[in-house]
PDB file of N, CA and C in Angstrom:
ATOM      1  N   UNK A   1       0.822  -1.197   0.000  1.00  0.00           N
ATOM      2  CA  UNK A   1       0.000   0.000   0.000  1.00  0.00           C
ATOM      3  C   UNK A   1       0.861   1.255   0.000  1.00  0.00           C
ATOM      4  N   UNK A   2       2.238   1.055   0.786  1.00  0.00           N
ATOM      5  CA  UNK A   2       2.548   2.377   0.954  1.00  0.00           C
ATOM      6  C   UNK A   2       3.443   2.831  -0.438  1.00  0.00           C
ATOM      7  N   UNK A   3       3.780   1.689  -1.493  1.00  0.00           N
ATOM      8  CA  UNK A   3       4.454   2.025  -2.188  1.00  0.00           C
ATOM      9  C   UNK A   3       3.571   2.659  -3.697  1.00  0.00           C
ATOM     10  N   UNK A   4       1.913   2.960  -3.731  1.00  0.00           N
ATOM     11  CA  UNK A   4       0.915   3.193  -4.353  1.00  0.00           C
ATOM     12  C   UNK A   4       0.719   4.706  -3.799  1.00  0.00           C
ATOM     13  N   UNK A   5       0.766   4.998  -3.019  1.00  0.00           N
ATOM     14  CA  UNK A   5       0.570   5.846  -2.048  1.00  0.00           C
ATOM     15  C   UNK A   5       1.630   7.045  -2.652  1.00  0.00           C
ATOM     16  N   UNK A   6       3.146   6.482  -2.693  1.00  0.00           N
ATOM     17  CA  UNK A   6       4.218   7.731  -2.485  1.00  0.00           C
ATOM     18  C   UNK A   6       4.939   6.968  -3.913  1.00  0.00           C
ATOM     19  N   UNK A   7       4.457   6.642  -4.728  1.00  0.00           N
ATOM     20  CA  UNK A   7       4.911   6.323  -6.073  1.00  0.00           C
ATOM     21  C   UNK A   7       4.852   7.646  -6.525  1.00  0.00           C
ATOM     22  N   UNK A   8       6.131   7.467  -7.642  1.00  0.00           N
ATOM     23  CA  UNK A   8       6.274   8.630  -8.602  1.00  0.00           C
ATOM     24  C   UNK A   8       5.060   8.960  -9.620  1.00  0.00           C
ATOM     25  N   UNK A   9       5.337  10.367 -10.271  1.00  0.00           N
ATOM     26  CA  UNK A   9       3.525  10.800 -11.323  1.00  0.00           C
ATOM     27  C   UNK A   9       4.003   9.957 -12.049  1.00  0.00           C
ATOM     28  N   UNK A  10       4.634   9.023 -13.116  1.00  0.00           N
ATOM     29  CA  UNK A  10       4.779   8.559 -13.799  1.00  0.00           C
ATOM     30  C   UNK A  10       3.963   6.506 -13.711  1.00  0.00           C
ATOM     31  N   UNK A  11       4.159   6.137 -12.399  1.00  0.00           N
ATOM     32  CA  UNK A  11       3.298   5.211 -11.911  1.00  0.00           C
ATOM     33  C   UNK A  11       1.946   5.494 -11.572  1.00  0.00           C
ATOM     34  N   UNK A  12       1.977   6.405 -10.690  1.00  0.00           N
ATOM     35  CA  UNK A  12       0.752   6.744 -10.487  1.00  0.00           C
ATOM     36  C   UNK A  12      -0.108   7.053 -11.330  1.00  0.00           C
ATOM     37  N   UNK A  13       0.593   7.719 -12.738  1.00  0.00           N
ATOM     38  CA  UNK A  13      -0.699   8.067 -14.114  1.00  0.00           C
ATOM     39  C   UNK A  13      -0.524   6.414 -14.447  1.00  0.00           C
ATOM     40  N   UNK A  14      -0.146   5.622 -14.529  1.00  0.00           N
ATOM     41  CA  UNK A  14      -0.271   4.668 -14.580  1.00  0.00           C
ATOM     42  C   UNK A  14      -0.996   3.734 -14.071  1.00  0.00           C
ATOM     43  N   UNK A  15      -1.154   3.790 -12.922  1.00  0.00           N
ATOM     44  CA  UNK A  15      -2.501   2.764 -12.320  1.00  0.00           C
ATOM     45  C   UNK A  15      -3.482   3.782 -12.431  1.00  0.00           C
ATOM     46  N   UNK A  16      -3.934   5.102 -12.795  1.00  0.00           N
ATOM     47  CA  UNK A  16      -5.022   5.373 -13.675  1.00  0.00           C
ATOM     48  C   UNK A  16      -5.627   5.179 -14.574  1.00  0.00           C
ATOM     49  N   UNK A  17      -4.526   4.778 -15.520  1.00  0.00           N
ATOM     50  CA  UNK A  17      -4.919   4.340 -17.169  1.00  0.00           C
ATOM     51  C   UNK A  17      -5.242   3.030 -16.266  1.00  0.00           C
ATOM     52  N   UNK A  18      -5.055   2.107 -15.699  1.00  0.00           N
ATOM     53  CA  UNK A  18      -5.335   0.691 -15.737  1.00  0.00           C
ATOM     54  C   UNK A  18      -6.655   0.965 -14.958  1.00  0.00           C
ATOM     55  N   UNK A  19      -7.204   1.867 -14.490  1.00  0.00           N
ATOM     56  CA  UNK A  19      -8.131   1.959 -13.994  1.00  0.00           C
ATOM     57  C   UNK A  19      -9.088   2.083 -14.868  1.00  0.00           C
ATOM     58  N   UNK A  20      -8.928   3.403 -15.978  1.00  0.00           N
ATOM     59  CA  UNK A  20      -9.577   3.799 -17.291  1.00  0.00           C
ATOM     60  C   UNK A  20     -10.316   1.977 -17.424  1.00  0.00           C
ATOM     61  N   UNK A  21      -9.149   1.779 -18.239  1.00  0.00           N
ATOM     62  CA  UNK A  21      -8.962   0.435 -19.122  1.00  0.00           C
ATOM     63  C   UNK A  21     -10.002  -0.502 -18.436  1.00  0.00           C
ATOM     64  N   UNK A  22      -9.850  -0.902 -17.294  1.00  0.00           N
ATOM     65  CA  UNK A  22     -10.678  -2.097 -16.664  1.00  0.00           C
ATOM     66  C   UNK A  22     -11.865  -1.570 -16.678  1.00  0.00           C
ATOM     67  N   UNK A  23     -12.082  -0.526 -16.111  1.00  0.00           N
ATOM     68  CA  UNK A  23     -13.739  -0.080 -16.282  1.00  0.00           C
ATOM     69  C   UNK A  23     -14.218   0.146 -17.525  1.00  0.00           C
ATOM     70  N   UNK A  24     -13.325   0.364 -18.667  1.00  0.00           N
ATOM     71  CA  UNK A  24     -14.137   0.644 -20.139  1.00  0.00           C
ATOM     72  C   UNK A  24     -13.951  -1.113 -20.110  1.00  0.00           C
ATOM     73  N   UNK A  25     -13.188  -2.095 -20.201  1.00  0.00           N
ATOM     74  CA  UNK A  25     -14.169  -3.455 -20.643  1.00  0.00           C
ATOM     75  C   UNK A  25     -14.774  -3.853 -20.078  1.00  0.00           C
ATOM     76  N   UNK A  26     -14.577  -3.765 -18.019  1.00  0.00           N
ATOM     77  CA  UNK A  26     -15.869  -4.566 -17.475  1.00  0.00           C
ATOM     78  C   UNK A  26     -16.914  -3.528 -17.390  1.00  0.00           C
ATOM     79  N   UNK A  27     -17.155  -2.285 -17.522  1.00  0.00           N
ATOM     80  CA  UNK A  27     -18.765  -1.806 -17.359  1.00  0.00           C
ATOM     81  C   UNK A  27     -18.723  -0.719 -18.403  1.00  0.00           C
ATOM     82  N   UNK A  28     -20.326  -1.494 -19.399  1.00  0.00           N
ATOM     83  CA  UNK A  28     -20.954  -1.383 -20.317  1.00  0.00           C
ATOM     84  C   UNK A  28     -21.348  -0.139 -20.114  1.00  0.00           C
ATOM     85  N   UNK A  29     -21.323   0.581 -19.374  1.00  0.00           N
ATOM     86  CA  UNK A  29     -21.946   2.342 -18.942  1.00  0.00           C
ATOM     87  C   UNK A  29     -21.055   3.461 -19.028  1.00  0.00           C
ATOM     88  N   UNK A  30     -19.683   2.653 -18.482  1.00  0.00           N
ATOM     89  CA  UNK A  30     -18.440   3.542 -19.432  1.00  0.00           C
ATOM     90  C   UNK A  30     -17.961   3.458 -20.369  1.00  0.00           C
ATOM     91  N   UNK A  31     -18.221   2.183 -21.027  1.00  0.00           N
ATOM     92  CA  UNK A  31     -18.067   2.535 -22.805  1.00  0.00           C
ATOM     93  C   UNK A  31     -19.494   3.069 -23.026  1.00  0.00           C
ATOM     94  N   UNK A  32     -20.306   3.167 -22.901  1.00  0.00           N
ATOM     95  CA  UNK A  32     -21.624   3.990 -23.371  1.00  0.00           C
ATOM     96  C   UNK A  32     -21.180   5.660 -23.391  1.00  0.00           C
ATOM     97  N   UNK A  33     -20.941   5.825 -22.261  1.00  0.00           N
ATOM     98  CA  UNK A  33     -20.417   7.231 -21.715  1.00  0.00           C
ATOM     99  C   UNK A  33     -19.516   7.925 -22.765  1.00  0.00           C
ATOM    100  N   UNK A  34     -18.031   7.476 -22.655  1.00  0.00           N
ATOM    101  CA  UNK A  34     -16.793   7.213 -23.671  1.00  0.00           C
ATOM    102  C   UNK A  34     -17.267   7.518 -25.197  1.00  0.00           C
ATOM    103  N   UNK A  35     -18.569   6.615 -25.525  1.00  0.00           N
ATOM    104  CA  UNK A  35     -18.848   6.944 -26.786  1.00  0.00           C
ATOM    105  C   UNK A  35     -19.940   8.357 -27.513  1.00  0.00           C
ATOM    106  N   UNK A  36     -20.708   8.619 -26.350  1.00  0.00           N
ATOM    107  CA  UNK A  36     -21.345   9.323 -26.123  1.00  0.00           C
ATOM    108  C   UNK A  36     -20.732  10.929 -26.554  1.00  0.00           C
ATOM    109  N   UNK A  37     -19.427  10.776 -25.508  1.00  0.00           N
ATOM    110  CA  UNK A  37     -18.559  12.022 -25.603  1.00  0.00           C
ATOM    111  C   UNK A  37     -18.054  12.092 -26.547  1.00  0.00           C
ATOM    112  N   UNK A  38     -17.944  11.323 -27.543  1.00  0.00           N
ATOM    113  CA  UNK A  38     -17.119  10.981 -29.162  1.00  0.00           C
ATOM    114  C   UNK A  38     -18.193  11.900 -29.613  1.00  0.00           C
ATOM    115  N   UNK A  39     -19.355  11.352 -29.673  1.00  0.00           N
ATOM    116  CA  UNK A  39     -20.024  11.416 -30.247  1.00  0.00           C
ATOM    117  C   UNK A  39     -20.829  13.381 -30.593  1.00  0.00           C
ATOM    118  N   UNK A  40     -20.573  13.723 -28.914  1.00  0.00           N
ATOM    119  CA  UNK A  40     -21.065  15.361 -28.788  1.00  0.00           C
ATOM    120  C   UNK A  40     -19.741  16.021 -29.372  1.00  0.00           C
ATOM    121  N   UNK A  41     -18.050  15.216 -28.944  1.00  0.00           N
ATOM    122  CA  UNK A  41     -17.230  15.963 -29.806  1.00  0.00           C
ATOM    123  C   UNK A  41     -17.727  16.693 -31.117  1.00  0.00           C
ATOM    124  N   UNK A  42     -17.497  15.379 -31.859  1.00  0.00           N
ATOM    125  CA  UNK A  42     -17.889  15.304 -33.383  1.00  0.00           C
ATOM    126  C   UNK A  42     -19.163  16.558 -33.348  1.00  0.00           C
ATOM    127  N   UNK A  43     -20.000  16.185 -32.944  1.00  0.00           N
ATOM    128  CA  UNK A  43     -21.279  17.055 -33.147  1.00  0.00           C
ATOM    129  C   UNK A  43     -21.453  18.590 -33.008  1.00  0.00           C
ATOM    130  N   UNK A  44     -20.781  19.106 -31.768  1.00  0.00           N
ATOM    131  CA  UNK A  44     -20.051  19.875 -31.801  1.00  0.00           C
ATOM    132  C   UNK A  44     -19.173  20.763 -33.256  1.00  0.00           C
ATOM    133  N   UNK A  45     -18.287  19.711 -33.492  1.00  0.00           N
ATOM    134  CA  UNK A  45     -17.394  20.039 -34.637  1.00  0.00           C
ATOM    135  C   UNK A  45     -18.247  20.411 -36.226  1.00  0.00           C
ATOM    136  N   UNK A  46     -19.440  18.896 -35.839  1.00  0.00           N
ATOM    137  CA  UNK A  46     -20.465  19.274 -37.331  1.00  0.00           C
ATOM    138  C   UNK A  46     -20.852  20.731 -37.043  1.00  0.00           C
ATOM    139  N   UNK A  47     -21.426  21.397 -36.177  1.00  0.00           N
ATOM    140  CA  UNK A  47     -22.433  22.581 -35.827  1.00  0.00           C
ATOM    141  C   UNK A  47     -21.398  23.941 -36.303  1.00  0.00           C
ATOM    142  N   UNK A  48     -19.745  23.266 -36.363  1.00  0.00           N
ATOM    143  CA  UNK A  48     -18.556  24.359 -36.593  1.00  0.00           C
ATOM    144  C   UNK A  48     -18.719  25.744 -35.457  1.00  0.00           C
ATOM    145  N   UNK A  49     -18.230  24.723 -34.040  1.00  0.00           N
ATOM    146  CA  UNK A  49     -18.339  25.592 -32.553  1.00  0.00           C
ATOM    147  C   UNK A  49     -16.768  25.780 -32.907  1.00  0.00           C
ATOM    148  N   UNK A  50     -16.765  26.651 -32.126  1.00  0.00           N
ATOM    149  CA  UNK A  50     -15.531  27.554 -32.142  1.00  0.00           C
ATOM    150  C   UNK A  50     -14.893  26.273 -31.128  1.00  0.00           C
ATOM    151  N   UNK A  51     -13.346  26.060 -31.100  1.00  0.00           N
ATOM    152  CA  UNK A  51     -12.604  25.182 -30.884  1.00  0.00           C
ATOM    153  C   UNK A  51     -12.816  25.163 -29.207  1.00  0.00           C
ATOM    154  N   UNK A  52     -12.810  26.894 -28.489  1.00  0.00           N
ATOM    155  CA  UNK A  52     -12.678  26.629 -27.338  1.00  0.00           C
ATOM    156  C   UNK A  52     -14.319  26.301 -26.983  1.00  0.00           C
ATOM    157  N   UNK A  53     -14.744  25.823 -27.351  1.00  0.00           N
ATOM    158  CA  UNK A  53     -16.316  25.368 -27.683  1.00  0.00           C
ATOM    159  C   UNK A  53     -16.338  23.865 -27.361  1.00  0.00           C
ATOM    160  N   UNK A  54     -15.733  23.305 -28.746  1.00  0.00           N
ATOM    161  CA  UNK A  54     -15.484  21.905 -28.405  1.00  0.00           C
ATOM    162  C   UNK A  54     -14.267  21.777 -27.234  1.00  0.00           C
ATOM    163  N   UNK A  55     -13.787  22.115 -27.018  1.00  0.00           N
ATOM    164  CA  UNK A  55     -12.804  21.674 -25.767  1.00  0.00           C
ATOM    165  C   UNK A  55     -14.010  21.698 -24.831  1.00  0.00           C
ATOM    166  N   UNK A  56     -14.854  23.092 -24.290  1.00  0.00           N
ATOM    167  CA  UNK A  56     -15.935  22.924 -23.285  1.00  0.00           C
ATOM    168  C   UNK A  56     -16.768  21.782 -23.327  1.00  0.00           C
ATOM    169  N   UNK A  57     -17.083  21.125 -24.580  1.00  0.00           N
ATOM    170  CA  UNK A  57     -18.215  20.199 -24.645  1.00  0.00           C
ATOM    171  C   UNK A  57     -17.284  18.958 -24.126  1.00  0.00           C
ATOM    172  N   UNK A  58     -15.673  18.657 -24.753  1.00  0.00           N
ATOM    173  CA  UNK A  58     -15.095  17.527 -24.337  1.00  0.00           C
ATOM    174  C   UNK A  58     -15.075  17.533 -22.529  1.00  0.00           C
ATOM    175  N   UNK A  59     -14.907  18.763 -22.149  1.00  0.00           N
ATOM    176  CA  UNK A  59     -14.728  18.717 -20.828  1.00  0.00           C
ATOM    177  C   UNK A  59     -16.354  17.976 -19.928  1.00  0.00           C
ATOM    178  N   UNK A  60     -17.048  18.872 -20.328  1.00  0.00           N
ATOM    179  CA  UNK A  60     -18.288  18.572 -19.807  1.00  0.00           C
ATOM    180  C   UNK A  60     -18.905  16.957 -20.147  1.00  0.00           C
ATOM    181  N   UNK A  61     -18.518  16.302 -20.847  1.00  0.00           N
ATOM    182  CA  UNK A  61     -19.170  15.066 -21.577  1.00  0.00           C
ATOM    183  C   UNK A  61     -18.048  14.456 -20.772  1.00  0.00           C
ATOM    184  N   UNK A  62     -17.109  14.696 -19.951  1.00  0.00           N
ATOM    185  CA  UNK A  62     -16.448  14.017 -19.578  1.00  0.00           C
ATOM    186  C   UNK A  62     -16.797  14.086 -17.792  1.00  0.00           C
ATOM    187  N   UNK A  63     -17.507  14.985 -17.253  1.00  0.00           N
ATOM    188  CA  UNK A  63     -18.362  14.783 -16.145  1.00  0.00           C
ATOM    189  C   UNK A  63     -18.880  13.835 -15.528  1.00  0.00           C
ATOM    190  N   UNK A  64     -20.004  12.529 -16.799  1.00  0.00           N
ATOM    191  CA  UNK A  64     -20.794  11.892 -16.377  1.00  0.00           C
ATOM    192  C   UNK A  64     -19.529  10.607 -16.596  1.00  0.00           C
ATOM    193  N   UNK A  65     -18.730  10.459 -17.002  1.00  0.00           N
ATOM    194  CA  UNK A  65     -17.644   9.889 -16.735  1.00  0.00           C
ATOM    195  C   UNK A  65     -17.156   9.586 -15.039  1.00  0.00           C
ATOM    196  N   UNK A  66     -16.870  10.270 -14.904  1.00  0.00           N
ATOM    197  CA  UNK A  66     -15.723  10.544 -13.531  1.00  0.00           C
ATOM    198  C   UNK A  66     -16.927  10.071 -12.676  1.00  0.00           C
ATOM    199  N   UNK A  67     -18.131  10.850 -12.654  1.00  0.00           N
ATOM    200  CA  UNK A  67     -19.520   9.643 -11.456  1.00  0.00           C
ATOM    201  C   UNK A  67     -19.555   8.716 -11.809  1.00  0.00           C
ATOM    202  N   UNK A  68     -19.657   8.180 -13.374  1.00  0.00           N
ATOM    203  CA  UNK A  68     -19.760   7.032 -13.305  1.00  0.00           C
ATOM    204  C   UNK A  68     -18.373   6.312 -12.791  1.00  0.00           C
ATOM    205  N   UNK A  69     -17.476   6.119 -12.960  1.00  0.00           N
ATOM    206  CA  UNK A  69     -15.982   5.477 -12.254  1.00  0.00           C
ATOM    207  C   UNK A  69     -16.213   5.507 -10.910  1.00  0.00           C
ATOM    208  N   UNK A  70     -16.281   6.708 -10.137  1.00  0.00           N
ATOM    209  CA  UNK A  70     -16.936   6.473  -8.679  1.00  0.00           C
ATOM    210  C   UNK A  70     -18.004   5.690  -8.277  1.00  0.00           C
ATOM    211  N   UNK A  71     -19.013   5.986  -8.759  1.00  0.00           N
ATOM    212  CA  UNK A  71     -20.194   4.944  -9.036  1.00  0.00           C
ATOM    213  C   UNK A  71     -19.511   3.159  -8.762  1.00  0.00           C
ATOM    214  N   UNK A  72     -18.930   3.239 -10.231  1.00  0.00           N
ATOM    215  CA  UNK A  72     -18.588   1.678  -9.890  1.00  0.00           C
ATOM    216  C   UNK A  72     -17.450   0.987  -8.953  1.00  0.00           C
ATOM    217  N   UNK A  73     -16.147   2.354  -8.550  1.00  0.00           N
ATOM    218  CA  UNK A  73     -15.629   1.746  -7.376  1.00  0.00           C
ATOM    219  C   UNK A  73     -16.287   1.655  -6.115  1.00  0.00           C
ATOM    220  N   UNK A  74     -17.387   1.883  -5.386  1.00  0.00           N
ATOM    221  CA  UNK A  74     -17.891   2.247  -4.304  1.00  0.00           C
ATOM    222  C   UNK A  74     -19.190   1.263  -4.797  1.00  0.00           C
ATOM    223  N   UNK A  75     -19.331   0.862  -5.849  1.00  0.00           N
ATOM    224  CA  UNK A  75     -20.681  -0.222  -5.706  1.00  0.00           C
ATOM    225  C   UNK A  75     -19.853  -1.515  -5.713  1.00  0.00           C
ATOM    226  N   UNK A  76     -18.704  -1.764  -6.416  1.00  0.00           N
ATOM    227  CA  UNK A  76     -17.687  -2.808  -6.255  1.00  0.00           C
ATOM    228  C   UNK A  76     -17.665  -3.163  -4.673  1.00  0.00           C
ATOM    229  N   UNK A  77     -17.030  -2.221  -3.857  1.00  0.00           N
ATOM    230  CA  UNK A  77     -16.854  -2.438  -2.783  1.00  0.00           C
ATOM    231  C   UNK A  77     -17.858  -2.727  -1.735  1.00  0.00           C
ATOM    232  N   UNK A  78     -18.663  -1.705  -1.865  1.00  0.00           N
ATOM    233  CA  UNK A  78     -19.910  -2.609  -1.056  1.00  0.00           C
ATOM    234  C   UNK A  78     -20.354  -3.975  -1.963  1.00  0.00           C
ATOM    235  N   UNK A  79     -20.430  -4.612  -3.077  1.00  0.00           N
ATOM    236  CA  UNK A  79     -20.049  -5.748  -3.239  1.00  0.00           C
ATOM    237  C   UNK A  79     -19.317  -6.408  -2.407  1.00  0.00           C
ATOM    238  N   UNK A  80     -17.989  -6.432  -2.635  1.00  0.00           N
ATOM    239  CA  UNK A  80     -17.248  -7.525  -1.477  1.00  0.00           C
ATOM    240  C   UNK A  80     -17.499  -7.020  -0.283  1.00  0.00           C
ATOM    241  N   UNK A  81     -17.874  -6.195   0.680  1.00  0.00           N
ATOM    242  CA  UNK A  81     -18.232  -6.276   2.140  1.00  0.00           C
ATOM    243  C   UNK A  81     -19.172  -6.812   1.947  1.00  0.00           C
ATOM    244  N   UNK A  82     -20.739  -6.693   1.558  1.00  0.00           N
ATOM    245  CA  UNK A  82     -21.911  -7.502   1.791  1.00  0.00           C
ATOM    246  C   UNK A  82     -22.212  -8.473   0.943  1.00  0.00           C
ATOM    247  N   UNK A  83     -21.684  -8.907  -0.065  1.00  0.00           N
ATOM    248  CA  UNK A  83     -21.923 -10.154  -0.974  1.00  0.00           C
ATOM    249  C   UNK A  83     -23.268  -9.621  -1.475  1.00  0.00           C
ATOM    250  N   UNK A  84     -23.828 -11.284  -2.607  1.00  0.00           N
ATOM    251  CA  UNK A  84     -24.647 -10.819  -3.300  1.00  0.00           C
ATOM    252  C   UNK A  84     -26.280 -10.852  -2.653  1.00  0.00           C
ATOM    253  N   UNK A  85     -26.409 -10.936  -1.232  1.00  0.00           N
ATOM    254  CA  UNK A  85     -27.481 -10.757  -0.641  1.00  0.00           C
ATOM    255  C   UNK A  85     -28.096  -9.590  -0.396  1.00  0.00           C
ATOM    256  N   UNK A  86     -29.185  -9.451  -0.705  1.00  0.00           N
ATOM    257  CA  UNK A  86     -30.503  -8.800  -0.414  1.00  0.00           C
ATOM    258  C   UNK A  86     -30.447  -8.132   0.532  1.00  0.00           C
ATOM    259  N   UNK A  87     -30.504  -6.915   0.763  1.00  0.00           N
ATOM    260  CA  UNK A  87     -30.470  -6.026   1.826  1.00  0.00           C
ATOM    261  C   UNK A  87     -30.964  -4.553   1.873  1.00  0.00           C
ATOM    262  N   UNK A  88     -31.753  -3.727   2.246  1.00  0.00           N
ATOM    263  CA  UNK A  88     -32.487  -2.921   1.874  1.00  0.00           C
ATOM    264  C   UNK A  88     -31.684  -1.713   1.866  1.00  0.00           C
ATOM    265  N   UNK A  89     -30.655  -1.492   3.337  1.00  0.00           N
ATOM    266  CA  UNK A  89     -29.394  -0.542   3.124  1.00  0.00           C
ATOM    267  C   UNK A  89     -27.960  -0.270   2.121  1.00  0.00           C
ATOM    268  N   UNK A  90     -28.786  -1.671   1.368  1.00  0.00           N
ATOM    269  CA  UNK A  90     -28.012  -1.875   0.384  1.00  0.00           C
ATOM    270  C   UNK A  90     -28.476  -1.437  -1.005  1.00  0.00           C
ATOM    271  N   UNK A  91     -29.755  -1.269  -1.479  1.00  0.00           N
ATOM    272  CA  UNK A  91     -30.430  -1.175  -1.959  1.00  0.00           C
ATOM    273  C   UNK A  91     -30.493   0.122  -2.209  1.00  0.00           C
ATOM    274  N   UNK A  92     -30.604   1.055  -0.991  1.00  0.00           N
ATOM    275  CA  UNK A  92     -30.389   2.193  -0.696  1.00  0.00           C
ATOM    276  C   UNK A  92     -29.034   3.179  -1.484  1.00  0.00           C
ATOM    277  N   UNK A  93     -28.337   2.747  -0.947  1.00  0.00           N
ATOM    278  CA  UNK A  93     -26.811   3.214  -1.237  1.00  0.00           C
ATOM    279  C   UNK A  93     -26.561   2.581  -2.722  1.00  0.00           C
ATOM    280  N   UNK A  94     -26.753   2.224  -3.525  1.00  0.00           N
ATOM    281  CA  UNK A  94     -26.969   1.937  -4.545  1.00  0.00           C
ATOM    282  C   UNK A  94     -27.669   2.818  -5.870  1.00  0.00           C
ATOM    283  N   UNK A  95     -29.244   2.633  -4.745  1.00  0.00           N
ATOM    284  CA  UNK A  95     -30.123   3.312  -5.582  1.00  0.00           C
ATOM    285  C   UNK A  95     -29.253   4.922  -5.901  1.00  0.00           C
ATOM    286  N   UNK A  96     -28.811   5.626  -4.375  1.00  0.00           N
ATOM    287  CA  UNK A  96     -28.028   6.983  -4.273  1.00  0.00           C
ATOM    288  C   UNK A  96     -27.235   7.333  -5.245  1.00  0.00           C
ATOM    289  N   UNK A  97     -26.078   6.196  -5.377  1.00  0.00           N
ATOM    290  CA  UNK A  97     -25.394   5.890  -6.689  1.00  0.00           C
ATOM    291  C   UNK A  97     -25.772   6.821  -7.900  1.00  0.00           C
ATOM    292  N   UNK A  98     -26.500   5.227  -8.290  1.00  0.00           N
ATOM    293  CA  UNK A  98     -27.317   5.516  -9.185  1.00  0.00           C
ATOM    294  C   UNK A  98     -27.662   6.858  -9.950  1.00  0.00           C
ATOM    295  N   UNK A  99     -28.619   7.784  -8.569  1.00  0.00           N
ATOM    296  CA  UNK A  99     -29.027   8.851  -8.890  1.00  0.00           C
ATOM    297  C   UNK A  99     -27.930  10.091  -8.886  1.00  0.00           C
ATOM    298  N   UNK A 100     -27.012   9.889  -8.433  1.00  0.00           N
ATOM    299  CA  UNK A 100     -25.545  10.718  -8.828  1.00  0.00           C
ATOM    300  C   UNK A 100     -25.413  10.599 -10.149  1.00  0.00           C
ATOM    301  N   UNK A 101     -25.085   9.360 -10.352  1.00  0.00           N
ATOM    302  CA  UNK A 101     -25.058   9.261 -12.071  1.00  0.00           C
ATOM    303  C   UNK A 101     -25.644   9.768 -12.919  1.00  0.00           C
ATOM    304  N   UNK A 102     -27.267   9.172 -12.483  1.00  0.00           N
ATOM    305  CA  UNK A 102     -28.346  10.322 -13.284  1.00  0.00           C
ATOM    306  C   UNK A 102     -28.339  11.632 -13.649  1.00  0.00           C
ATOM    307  N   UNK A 103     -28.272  12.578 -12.302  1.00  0.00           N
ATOM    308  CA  UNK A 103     -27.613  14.136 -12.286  1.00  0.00           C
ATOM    309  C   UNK A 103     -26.615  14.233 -13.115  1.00  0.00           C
ATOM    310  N   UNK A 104     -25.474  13.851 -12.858  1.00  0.00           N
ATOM    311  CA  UNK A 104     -24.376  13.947 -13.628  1.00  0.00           C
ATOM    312  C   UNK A 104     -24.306  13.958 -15.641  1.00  0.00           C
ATOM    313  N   UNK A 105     -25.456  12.904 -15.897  1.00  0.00           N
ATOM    314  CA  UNK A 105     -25.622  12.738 -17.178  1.00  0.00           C
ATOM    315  C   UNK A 105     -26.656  14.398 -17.652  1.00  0.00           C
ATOM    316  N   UNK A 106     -27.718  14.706 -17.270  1.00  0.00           N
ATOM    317  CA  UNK A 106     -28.539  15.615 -16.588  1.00  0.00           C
ATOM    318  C   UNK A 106     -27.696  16.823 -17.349  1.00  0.00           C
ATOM    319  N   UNK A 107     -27.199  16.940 -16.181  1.00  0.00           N
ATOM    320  CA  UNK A 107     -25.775  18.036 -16.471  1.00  0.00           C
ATOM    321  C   UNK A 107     -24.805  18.346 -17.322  1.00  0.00           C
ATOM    322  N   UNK A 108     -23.938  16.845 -17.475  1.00  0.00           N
ATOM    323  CA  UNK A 108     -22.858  16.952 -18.485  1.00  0.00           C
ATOM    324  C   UNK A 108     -23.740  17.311 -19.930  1.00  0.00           C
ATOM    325  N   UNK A 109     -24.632  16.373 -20.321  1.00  0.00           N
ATOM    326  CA  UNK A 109     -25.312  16.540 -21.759  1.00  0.00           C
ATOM    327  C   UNK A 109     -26.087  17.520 -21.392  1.00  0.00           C
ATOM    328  N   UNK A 110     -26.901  17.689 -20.760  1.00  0.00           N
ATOM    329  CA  UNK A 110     -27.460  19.261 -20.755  1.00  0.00           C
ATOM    330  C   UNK A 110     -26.306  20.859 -21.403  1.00  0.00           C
ATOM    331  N   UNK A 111     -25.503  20.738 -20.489  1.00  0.00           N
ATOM    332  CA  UNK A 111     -24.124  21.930 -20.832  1.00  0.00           C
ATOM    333  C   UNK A 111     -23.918  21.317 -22.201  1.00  0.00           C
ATOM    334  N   UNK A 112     -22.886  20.290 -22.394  1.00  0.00           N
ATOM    335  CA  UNK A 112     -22.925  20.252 -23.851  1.00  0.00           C
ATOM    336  C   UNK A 112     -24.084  20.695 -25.212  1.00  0.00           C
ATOM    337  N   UNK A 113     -25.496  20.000 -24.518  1.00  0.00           N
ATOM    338  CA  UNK A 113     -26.296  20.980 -25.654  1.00  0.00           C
ATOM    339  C   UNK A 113     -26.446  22.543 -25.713  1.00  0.00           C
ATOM    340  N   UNK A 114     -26.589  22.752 -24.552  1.00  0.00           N
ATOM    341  CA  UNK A 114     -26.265  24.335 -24.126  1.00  0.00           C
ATOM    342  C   UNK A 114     -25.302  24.900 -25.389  1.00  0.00           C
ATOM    343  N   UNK A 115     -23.981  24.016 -24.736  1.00  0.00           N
ATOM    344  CA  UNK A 115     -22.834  25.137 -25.973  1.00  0.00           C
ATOM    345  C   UNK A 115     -22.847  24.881 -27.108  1.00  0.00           C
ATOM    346  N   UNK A 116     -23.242  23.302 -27.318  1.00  0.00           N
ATOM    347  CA  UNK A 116     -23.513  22.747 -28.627  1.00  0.00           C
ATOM    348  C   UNK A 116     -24.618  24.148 -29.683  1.00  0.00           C
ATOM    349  N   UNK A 117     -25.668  23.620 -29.113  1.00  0.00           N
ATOM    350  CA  UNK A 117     -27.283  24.788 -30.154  1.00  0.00           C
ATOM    351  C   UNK A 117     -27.374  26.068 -29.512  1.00  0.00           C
ATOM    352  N   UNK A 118     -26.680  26.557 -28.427  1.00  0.00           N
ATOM    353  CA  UNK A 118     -27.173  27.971 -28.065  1.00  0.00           C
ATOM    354  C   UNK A 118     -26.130  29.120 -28.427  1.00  0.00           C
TER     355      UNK A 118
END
């Protein structure tokens, strides 16, 4: 642990990307996301937004990103503390999740259409 901790930026951007990486193949919501933001890039670019335009839209489309990654380390983990049983405080903290995510999408694509058509 302690050598994760006080590792150099060069490791440390490194077990980020492996972080990236594992969550774009095991969850289907961050490659959704990932493509999504391709996708307002580009769209963006069709509408011919001024560059510091599309940089704003890449930034913002990259919002519902970063909840979602939190999202799935913190639902992972209450995974292995409570296993796959039924539990209503579980259910709970989940659902919360969840609705972070929601907001977050809400938001990020909201602003992007914002700078995108307005």
């Amino acid at each position: 642990m302690e050598q994760w901790k006080n590792g150099n930026l060069f490791n440390k951007t490194l077990y980020s990307l492996n972080g990236l990486r594992v969550s774009f193949i095991t969850e289907k919501a961050v490659r959704n996301e990932f493509l999504t933001a391709a996708c307002l890039v580009a769209l963006a670019l069709f509408f011919d937004c001024d560059l510091d335009d599309v940089f704003l839209v890449f930034l913002a489309s990259l919002f519902p990103i970063v909840v979602e990654l939190i999202n799935t380390a913190v639902e992972r983990r209450i995974d292995t503390n409570d296993g796959p049983a039924f539990r209503e405080d579980v259910r709970i903290q989940k659902d919360t999740l969840s609705a972070a995510v929601f907001l977050s999408l809400v938001i990020g694509y909201g602003l992007c259409a914002m700078i995108i058509f307005f």
